[in-house]
N, C-alpha and C. Protein backbone atom coordinates (compact mmCIF):
# COMPACT_ATOMS: atom_id res chain seq x y z
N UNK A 1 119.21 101.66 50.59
CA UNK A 1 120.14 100.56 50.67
C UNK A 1 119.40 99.34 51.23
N UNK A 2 119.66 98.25 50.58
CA UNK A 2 118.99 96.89 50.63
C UNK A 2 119.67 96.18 51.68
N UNK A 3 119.30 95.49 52.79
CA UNK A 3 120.43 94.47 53.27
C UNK A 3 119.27 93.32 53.71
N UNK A 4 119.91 92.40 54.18
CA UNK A 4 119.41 90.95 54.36
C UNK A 4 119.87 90.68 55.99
N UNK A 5 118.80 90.51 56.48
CA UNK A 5 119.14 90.16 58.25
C UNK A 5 118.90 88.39 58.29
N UNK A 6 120.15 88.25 58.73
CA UNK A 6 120.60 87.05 59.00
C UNK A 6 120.93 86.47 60.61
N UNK A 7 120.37 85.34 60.87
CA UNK A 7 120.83 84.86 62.67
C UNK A 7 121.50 84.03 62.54
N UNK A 8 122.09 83.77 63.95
CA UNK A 8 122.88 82.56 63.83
C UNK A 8 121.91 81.30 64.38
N UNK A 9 122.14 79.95 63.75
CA UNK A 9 121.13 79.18 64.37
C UNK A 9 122.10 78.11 65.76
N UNK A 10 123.58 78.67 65.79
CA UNK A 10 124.62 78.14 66.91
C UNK A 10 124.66 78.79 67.71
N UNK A 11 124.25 78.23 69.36
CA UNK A 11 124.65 78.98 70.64
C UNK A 11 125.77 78.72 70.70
N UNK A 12 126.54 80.03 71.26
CA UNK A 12 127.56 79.46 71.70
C UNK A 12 127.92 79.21 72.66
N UNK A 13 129.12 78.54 73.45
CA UNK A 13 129.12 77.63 74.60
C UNK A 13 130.56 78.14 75.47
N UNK A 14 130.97 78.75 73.91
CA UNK A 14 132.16 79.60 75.05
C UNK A 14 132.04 80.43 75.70
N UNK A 15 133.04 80.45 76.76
CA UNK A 15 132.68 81.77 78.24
C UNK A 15 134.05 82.82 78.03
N UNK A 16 134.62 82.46 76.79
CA UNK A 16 135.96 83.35 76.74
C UNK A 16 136.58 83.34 75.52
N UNK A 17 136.98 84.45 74.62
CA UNK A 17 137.51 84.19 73.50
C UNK A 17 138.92 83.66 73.57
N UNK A 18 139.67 83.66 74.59
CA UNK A 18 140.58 83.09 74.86
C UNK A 18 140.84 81.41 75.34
N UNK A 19 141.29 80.76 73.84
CA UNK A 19 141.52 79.23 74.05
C UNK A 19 142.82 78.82 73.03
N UNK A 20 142.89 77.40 73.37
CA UNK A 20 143.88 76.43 72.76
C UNK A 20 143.16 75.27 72.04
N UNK A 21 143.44 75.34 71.05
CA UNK A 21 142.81 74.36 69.82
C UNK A 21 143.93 73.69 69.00
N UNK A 22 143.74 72.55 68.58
CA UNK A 22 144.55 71.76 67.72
C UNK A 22 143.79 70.74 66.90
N UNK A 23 144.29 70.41 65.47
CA UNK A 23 144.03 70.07 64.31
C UNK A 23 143.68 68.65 64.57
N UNK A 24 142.86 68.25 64.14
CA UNK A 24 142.57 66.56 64.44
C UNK A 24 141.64 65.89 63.68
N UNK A 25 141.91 64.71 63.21
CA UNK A 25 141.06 64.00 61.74
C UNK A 25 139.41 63.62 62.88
N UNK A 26 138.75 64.16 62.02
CA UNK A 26 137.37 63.32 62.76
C UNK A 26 136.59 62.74 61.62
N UNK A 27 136.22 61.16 61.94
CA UNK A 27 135.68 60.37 61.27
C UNK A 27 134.78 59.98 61.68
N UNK A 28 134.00 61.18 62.11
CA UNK A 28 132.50 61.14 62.11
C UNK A 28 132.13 62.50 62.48
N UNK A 29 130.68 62.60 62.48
CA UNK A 29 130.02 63.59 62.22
C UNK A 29 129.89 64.34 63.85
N UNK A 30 130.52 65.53 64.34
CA UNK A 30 130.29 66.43 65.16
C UNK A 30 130.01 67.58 65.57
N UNK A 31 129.22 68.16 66.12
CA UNK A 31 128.30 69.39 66.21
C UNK A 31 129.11 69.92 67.31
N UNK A 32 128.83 71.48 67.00
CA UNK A 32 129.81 72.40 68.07
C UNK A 32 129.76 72.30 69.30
N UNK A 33 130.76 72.01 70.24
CA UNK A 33 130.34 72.00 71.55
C UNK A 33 130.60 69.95 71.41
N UNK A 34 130.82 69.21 71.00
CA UNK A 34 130.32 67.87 70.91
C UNK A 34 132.31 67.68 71.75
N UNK A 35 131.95 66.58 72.46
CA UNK A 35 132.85 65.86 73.03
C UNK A 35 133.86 65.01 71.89
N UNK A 36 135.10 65.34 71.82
CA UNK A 36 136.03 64.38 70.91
C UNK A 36 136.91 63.26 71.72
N UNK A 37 136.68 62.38 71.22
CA UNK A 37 137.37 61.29 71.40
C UNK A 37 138.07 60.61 70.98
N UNK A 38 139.45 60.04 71.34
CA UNK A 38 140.30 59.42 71.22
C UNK A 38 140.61 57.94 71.74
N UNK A 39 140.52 56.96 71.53
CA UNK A 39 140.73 55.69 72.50
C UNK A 39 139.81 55.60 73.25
N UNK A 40 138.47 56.07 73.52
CA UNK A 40 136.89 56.50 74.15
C UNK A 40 137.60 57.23 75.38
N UNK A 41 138.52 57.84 75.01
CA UNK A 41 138.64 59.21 76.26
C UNK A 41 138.64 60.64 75.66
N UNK A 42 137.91 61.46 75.98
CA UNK A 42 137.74 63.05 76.23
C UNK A 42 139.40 63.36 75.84
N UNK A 43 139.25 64.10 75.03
CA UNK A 43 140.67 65.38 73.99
C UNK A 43 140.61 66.29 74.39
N UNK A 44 138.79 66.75 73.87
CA UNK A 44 138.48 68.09 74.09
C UNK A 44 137.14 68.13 73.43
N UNK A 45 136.75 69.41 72.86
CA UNK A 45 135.81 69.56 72.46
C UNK A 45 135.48 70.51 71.13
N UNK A 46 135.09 70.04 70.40
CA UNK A 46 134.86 70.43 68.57
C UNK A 46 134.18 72.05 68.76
N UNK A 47 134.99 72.41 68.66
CA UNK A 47 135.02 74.07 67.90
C UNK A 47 133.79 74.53 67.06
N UNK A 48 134.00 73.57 65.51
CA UNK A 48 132.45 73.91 64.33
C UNK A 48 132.33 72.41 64.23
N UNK A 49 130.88 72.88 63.85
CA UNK A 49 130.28 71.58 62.82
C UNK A 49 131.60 70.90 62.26
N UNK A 50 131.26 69.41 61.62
CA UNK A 50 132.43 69.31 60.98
C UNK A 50 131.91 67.82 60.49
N UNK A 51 131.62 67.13 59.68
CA UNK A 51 131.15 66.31 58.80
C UNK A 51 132.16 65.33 58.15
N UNK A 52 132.75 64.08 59.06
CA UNK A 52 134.08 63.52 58.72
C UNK A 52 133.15 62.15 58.34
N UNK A 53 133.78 60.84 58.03
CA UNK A 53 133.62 59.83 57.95
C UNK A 53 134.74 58.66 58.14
N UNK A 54 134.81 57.38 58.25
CA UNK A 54 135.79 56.84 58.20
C UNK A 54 136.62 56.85 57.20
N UNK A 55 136.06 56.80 55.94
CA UNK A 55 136.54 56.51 54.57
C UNK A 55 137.03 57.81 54.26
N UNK A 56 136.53 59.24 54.62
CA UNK A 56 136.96 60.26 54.47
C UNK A 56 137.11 61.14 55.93
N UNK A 57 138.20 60.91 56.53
CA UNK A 57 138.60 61.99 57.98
C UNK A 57 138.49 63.46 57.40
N UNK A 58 137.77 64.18 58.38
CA UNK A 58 137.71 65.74 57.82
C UNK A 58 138.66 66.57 59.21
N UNK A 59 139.41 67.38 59.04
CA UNK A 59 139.67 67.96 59.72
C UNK A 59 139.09 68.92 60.81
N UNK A 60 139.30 68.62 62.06
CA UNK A 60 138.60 69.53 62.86
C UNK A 60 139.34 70.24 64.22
N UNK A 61 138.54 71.19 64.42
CA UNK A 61 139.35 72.03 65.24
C UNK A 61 138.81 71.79 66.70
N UNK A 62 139.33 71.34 67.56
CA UNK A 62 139.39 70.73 68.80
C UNK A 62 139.98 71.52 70.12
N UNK A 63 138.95 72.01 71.17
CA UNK A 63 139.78 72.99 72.01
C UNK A 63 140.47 72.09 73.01
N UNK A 64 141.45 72.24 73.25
CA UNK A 64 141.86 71.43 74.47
C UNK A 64 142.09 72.93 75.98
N UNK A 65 141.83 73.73 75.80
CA UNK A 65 141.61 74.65 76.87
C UNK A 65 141.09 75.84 76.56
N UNK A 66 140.44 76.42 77.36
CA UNK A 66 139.88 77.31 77.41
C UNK A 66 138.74 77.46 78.76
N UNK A 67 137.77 78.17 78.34
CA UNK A 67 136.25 78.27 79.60
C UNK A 67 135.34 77.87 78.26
N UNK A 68 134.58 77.18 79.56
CA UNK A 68 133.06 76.66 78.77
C UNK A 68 132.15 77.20 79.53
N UNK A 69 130.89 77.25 79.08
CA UNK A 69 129.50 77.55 79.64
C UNK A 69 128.73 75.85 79.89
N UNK A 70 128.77 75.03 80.19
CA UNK A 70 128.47 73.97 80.33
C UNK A 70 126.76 74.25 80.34
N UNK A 71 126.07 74.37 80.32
CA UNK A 71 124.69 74.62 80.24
C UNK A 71 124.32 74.71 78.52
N UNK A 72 125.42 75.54 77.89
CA UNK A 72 125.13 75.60 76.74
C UNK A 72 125.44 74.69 75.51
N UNK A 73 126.31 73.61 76.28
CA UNK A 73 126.83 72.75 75.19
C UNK A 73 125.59 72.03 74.42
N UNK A 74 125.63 71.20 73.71
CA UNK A 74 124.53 70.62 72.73
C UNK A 74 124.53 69.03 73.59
N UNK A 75 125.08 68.41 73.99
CA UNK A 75 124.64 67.24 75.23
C UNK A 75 125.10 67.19 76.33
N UNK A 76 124.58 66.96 77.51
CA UNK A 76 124.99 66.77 79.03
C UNK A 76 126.70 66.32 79.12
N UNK A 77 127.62 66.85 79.66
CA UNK A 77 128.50 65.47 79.55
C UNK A 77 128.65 64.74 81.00
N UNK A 78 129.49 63.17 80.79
CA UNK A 78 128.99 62.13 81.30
C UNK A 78 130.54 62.87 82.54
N UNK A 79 130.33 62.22 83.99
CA UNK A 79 131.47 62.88 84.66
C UNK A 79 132.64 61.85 84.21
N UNK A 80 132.89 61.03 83.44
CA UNK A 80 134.04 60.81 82.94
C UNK A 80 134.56 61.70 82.09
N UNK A 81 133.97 61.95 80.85
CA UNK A 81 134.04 63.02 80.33
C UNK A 81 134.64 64.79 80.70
N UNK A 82 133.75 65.16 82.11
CA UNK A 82 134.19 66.04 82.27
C UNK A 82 135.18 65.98 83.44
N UNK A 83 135.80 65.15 83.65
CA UNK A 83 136.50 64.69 84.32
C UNK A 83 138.03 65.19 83.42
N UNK A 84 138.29 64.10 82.24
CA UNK A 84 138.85 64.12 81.53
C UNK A 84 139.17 65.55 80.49
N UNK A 85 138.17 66.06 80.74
CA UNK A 85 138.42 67.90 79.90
C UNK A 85 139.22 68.57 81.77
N UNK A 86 138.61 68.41 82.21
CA UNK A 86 139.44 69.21 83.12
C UNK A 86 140.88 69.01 83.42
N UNK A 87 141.08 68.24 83.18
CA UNK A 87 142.40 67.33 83.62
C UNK A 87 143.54 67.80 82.31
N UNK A 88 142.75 68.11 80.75
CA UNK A 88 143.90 68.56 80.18
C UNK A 88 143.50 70.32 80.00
N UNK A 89 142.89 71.14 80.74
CA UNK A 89 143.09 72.40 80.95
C UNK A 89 141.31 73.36 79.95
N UNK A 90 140.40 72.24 80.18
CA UNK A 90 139.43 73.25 80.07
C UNK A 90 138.22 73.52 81.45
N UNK A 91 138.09 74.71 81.59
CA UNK A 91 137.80 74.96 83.22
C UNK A 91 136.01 75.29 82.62
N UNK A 92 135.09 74.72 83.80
CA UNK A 92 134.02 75.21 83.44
C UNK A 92 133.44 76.08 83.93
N UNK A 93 132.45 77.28 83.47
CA UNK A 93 132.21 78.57 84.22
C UNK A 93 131.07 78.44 85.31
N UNK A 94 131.28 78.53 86.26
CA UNK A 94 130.10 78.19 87.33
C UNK A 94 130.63 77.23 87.97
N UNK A 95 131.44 76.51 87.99
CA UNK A 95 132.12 75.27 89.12
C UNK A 95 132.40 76.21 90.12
N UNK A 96 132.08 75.32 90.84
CA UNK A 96 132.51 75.99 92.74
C UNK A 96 134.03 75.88 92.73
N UNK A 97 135.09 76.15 92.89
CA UNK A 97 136.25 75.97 93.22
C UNK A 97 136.54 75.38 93.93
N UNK A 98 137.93 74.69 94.19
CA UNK A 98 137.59 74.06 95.58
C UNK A 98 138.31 74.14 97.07
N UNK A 99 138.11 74.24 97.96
CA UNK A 99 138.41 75.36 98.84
C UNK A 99 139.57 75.53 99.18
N UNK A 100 139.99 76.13 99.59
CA UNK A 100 141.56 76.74 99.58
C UNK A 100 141.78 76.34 101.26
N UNK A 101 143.12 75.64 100.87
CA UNK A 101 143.53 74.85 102.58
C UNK A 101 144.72 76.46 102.75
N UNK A 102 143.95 76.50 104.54
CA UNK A 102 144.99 77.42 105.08
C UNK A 102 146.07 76.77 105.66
N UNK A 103 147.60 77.21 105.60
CA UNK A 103 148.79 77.38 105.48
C UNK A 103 148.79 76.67 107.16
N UNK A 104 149.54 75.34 107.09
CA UNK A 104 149.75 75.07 108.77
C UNK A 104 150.51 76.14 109.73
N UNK A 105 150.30 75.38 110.92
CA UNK A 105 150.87 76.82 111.55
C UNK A 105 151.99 75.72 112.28
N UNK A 106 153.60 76.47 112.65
CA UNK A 106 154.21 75.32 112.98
C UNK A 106 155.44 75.38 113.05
């Protein structure tokens, strides 16, 4: 039996198969892991490849929550950026938490 070994040439960047994604025209060209924007603020972040233009919007799949691996995305993001992903519910893996206030006494 013949078979053909094939790789993937996409890291991936997710830390969890568990997310929230929604449908959104992109009119321009974005690579997995790539920051989406709306009004130049952070949505979320592009799912696949996806090859839009102005003249032709391509549909793309956009997580607005889930876990990321931030190390693995395809560019740094800027802390506005990740500012703005956190804020509508994507958490990144390796953030320190931040510390838990104990309960007054009283």
């Amino acid at each position: 039996m013949k078979y053909t070994k094939t790789t993937a040439d996409q890291i991936s960047w997710l830390a969890s198969t568990h997310l929230q994604s929604f449908t959104e025209a992109a009119d321009a060209e974005y690579v997995s892991g790539a920051v989406f924007k709306k009004g130049n603020v952070a949505i979320g972040l592009v799912l696949n490849d996806v090859k839009g233009s102005t003249d032709d919007p391509m549909p793309a799949a956009v997580m607005v929550e889930g876990w990321v691996l931030e190390d693995r995305l395809p560019a740094a993001l800027s802390a506005d950026d990740k500012t703005a992903l956190k804020a509508i519910g994507i958490k990144f893996r390796g953030d320190v938490p931040a510390a838990a206030t104990a309960p007054s006494e009283g």
